[in-house]
C-alpha atoms as a PDB file:
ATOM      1  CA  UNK A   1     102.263  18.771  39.353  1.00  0.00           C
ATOM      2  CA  UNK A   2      99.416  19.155  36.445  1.00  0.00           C
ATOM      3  CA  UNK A   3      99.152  15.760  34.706  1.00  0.00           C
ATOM      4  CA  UNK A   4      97.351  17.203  32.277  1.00  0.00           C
ATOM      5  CA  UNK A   5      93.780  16.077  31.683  1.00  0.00           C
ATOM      6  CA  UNK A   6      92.950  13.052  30.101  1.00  0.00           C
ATOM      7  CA  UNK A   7      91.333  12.119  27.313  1.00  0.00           C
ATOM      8  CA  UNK A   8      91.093   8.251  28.143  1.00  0.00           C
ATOM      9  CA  UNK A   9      87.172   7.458  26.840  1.00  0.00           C
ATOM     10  CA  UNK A  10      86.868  10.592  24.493  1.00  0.00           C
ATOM     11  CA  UNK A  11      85.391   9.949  21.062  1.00  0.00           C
ATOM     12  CA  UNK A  12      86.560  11.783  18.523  1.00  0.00           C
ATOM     13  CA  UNK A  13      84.168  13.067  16.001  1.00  0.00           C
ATOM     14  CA  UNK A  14      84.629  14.380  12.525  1.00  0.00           C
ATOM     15  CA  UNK A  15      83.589  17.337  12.245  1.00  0.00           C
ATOM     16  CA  UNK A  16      80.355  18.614   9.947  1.00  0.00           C
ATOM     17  CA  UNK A  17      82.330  21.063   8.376  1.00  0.00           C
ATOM     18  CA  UNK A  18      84.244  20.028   5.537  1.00  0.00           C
ATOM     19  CA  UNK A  19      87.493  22.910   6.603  1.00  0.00           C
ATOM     20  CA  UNK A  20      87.985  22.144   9.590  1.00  0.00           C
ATOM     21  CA  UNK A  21      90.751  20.436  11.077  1.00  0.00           C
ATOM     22  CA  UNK A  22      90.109  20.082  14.830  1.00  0.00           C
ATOM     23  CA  UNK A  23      90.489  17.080  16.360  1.00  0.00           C
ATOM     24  CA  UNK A  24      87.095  17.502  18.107  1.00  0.00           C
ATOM     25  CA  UNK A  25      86.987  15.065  21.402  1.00  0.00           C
ATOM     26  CA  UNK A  26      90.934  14.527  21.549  1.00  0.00           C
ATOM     27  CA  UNK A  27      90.729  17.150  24.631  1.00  0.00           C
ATOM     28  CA  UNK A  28      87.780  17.120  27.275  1.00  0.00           C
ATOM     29  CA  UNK A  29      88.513  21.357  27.225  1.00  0.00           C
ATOM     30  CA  UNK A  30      85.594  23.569  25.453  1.00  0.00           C
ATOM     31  CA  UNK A  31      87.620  25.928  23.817  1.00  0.00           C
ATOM     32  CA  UNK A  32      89.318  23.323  21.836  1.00  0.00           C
ATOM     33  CA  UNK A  33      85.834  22.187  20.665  1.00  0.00           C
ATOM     34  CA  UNK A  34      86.118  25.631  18.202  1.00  0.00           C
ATOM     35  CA  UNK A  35      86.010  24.755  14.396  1.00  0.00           C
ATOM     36  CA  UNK A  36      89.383  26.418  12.624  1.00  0.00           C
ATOM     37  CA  UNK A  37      90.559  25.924   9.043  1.00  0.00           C
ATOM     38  CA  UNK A  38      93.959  24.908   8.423  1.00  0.00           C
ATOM     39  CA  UNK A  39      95.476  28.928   7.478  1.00  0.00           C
ATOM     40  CA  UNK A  40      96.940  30.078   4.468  1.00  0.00           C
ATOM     41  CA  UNK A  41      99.871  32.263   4.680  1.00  0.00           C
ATOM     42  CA  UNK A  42     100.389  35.378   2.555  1.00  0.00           C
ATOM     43  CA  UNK A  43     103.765  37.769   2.673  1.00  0.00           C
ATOM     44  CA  UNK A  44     102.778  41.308   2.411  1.00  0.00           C
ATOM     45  CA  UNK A  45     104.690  44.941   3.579  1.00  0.00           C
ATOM     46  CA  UNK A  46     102.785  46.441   6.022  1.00  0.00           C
ATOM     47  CA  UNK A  47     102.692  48.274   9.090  1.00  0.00           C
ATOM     48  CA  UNK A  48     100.268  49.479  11.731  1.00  0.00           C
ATOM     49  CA  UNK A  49      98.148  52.313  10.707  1.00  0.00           C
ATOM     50  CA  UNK A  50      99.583  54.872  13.693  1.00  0.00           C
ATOM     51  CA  UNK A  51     103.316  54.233  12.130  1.00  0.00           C
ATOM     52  CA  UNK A  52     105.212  55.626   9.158  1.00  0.00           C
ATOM     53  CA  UNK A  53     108.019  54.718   6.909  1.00  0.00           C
ATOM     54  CA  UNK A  54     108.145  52.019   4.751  1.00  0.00           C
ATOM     55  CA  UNK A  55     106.606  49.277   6.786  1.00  0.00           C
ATOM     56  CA  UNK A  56     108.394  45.914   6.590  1.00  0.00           C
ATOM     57  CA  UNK A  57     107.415  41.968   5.509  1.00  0.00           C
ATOM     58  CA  UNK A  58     105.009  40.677   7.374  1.00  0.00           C
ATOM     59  CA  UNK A  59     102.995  37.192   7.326  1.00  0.00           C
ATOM     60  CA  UNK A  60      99.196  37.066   7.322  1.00  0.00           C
ATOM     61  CA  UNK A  61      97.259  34.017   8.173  1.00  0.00           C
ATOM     62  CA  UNK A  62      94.122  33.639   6.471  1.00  0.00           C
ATOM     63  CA  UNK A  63      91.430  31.119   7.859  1.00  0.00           C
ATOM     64  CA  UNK A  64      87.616  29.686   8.853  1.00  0.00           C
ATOM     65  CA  UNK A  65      86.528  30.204  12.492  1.00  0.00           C
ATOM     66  CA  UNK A  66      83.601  29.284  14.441  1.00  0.00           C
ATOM     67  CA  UNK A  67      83.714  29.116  18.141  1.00  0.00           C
ATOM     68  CA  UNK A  68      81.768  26.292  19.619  1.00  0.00           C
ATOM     69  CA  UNK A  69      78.174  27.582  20.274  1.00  0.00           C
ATOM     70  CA  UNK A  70      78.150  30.041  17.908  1.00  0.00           C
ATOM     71  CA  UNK A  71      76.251  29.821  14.105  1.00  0.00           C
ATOM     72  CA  UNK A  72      78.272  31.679  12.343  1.00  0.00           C
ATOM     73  CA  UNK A  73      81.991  31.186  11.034  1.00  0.00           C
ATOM     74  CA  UNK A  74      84.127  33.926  10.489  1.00  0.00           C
ATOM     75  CA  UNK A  75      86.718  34.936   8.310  1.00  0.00           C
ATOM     76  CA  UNK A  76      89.988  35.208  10.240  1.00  0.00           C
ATOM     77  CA  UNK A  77      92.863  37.568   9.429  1.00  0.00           C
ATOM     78  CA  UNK A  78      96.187  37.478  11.491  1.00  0.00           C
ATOM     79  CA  UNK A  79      98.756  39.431  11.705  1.00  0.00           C
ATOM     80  CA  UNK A  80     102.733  39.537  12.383  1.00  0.00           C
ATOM     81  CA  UNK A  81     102.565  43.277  13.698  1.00  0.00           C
ATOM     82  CA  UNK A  82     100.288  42.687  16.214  1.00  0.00           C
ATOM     83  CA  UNK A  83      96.817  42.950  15.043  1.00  0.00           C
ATOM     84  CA  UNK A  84      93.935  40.994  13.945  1.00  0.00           C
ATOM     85  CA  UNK A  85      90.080  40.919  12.840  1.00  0.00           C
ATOM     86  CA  UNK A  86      87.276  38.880  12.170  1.00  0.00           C
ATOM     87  CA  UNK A  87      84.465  39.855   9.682  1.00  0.00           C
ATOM     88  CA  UNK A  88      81.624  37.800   8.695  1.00  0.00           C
ATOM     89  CA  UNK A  89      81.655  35.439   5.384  1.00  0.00           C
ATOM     90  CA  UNK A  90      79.418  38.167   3.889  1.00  0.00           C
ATOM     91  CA  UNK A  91      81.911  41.196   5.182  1.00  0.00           C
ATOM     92  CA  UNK A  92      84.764  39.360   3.840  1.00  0.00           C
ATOM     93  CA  UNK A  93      83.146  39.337   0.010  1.00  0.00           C
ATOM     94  CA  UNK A  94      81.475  43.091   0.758  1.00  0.00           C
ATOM     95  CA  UNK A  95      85.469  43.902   1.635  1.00  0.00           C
ATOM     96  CA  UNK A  96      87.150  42.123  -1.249  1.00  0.00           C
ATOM     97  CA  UNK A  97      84.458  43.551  -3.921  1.00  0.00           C
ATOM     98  CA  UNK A  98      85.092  47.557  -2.400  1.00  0.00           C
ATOM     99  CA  UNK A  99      88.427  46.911  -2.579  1.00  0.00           C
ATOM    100  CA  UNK A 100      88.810  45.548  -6.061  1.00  0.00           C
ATOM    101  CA  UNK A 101      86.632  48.566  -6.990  1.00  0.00           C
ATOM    102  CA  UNK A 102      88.904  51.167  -5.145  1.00  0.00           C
ATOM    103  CA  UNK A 103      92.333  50.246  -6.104  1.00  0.00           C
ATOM    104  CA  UNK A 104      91.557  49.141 -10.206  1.00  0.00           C
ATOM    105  CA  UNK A 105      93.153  51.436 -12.522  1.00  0.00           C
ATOM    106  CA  UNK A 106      90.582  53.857 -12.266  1.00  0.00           C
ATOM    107  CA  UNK A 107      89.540  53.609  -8.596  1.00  0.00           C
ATOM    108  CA  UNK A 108      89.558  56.680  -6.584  1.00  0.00           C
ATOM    109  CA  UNK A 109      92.753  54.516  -4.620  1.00  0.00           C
ATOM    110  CA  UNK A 110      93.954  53.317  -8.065  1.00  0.00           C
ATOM    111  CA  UNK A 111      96.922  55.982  -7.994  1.00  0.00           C
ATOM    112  CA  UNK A 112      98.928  58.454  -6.128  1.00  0.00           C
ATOM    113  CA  UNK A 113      99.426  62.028  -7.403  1.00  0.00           C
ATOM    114  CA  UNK A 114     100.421  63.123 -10.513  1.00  0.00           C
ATOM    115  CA  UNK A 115     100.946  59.131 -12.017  1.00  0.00           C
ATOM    116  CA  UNK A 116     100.259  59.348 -15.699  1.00  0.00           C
END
């Protein structure tokens, strides 16, 4: 039977990072060394981009993530129909700016059809 492995003599450390919320040290594993935000949750409709119809509720999870090793934190989007990605801090603002820009009013995404 797997006792689990302890963590007797494991300091844990606050973290450099002001968003993260790992408990760095409470495990001796590495991959629970990573440095994650606490996520925000947003309710959208959507569906995956091979289906049609009206696509139903889904939850995203928004958050920080930087594996341990790496030097860079990404921007983490989850979703409740199966799919996920991870851009860069500077993809994330190059993807919010285009998209502001394509969907306004007047963006070439703004409207459908024959809207007046």
């Amino acid at each position: 039977m797997n006792e689990g492995l302890s963590t007797d003599g494991v300091d844990r450390v606050r973290c450099i990072h002001p968003w993260c919320v790992t408990e760095h040290g409470a495990t001796v594993h590495p991959d629970d060394e990573d440095h994650r935000s606490t996520g925000v949750a947003l309710t959208v409709r959507g569906r995956r981009a091979e289906a049609r119809g009206p696509g139903e509720e889904t939850e995203l999870e928004l958050g920080a993530l930087r594996r341990a090793g790496e030097f860079e934190t990404w921007i983490v989007i989850e979703t409740g129909i199966g799919a996920s990605l991870a851009l860069t801090r500077d993809g994330a603002q190059l993807l919010l700016r285009r998209l502001r820009d394509l969907i306004a009013p007047d963006g070439i995404l703004g409207r459908d059809g024959d809207e007046s």
